[in-house]
N, C-alpha and C. Protein backbone atom coordinates (compact mmCIF):
# COMPACT_ATOMS: atom_id res chain seq x y z
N UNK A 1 0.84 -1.18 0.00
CA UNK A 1 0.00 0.00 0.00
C UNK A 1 0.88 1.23 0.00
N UNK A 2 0.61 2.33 -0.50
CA UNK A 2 1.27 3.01 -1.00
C UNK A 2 1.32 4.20 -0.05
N UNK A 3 -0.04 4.88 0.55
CA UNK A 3 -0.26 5.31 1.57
C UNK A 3 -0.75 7.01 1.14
N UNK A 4 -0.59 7.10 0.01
CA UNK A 4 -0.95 8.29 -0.38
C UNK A 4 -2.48 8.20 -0.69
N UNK A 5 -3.18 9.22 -0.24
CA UNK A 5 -4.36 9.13 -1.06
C UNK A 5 -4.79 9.73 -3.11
N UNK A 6 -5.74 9.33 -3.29
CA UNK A 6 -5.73 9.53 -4.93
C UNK A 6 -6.96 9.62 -5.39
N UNK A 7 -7.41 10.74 -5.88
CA UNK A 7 -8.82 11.10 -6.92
C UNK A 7 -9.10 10.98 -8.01
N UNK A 8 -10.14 10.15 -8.25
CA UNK A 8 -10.84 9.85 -9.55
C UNK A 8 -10.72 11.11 -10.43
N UNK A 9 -10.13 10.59 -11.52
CA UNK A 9 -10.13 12.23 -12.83
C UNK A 9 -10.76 11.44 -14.05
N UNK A 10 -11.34 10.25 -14.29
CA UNK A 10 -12.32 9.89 -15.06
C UNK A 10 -11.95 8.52 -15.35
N UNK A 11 -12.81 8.21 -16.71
CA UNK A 11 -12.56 7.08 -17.98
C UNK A 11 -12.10 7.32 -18.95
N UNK A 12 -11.23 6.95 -19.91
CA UNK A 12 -10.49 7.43 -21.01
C UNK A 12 -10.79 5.78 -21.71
N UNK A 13 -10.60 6.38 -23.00
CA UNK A 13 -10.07 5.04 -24.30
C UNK A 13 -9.06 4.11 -23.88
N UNK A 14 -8.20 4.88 -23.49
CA UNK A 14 -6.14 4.18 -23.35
C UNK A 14 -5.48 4.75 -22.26
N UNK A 15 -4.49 3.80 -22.00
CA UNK A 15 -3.73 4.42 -21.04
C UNK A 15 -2.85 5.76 -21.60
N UNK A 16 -2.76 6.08 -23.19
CA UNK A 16 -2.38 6.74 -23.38
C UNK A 16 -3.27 8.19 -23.66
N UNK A 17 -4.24 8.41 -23.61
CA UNK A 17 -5.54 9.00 -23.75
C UNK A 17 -5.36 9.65 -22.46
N UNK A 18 -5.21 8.55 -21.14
CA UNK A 18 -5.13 9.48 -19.65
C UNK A 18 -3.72 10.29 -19.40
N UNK A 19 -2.94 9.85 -19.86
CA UNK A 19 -1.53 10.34 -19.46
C UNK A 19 -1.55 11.76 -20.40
N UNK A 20 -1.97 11.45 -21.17
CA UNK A 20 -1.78 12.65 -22.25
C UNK A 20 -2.82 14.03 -21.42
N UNK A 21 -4.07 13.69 -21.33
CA UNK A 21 -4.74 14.39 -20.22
C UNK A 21 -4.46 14.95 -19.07
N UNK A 22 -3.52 14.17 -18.25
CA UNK A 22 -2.73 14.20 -17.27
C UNK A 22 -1.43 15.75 -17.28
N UNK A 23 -0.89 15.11 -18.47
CA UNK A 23 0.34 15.96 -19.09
C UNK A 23 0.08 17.48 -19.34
N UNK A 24 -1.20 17.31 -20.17
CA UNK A 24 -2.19 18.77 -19.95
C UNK A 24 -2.23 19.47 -18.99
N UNK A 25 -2.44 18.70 -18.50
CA UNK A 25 -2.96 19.57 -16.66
C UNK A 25 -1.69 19.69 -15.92
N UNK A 26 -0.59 19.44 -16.66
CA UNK A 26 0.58 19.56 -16.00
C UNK A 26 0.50 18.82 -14.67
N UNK A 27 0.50 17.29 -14.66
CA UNK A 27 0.49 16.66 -13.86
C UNK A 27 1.63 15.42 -13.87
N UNK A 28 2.33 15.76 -13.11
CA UNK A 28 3.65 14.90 -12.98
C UNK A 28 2.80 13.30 -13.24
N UNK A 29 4.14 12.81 -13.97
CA UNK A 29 3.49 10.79 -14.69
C UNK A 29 3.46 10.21 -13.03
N UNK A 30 4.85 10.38 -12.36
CA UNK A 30 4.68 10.08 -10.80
C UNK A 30 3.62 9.98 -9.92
N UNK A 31 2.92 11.05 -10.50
CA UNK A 31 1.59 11.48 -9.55
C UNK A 31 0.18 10.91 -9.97
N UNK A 32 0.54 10.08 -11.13
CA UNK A 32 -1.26 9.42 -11.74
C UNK A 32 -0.73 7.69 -11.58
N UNK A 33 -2.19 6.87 -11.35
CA UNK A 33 -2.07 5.83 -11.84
C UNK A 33 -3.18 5.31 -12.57
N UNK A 34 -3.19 4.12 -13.57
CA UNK A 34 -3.92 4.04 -14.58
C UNK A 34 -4.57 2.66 -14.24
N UNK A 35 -5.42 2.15 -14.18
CA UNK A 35 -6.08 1.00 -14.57
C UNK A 35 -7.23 0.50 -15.14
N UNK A 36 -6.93 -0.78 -16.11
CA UNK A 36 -7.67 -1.21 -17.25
C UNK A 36 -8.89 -1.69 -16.45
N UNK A 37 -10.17 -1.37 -16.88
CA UNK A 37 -11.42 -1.91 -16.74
C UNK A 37 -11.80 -1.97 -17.58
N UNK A 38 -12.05 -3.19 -18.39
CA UNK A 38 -12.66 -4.05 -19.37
C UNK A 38 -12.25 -3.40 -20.85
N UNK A 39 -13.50 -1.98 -21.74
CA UNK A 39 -13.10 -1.31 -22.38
C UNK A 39 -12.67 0.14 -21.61
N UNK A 40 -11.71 0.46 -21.40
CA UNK A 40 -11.62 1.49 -20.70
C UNK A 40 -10.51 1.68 -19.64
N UNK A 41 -10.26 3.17 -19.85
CA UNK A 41 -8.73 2.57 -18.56
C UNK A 41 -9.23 3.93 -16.97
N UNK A 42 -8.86 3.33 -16.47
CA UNK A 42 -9.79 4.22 -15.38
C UNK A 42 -8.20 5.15 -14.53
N UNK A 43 -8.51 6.83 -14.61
CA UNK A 43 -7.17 7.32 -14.43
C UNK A 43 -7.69 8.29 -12.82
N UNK A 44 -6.51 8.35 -12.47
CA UNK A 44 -6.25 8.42 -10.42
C UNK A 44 -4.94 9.47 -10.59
N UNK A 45 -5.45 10.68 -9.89
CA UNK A 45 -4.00 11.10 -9.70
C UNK A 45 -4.03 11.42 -8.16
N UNK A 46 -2.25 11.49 -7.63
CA UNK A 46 -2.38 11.90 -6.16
C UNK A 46 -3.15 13.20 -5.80
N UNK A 47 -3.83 13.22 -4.56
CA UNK A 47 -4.58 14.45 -4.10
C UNK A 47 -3.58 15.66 -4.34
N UNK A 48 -2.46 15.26 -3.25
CA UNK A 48 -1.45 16.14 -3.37
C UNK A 48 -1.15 16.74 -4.33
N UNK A 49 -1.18 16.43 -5.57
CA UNK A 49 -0.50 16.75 -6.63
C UNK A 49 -1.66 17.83 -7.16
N UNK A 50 -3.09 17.77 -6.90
CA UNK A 50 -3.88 18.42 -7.71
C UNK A 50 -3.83 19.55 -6.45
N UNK A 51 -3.60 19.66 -5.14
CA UNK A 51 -3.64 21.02 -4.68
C UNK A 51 -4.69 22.02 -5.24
N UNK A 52 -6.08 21.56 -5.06
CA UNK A 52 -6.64 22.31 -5.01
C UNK A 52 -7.56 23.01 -6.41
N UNK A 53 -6.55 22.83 -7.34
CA UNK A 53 -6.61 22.91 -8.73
C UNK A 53 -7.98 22.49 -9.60
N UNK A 54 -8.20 22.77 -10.69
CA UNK A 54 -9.49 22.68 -11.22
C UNK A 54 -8.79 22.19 -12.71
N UNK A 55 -8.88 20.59 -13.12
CA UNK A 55 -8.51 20.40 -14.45
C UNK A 55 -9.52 20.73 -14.95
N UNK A 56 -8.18 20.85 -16.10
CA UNK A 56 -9.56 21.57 -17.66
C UNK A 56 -9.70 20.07 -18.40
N UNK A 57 -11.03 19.98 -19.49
CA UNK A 57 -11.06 19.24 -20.20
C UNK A 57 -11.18 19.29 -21.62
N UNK A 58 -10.45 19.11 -22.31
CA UNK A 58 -9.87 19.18 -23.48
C UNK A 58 -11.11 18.09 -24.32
N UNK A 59 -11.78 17.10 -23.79
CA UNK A 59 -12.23 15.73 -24.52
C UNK A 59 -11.13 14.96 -24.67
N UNK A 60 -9.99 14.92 -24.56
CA UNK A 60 -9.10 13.80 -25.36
C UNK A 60 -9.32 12.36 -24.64
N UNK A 61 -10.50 12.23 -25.07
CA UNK A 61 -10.79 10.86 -24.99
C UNK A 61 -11.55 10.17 -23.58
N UNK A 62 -11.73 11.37 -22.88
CA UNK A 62 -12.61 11.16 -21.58
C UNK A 62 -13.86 10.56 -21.79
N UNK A 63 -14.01 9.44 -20.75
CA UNK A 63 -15.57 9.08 -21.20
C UNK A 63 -16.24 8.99 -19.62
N UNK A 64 -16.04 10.06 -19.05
CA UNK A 64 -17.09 10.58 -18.06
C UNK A 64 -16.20 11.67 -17.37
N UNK A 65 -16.90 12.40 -16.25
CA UNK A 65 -16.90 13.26 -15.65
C UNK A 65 -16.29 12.54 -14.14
N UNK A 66 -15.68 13.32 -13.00
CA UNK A 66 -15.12 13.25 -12.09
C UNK A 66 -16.07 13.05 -11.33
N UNK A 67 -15.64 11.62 -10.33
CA UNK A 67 -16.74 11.06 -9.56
C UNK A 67 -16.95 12.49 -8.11
């Protein structure tokens, strides 16, 4: 366990779809993690890292909104 906590930032196509999203928002690769659910990769970045912040959404490939 890792011990950090981490917030839902959506569903994407690919793992490359979230990172790229990620990268946008100027969000360190360190600070997200990605995992595959079925069609779909489900993307997490550390709390810490978003400080507060309000990502923008571009569409690149999001397929929902922040839980």
């Amino acid at each position: 366990m890792s011990g950090w906590d981490y917030d839902d930032a959506g569903k994407f196509g690919s793992e490359k779809a979230a990172e790229d999203f990620a990268k946008a928002n100027n969000i360190d690769p360190s600070d997200i993690r990605t995992r595959r659910k079925g069609e779909s990769v489900e993307l997490e970045i550390r709390r810490s890292a978003l400080d507060g912040r309000t990502l923008r959404d571009g569409g690149e490939g999001r397929r929902d909104g922040w839980n």
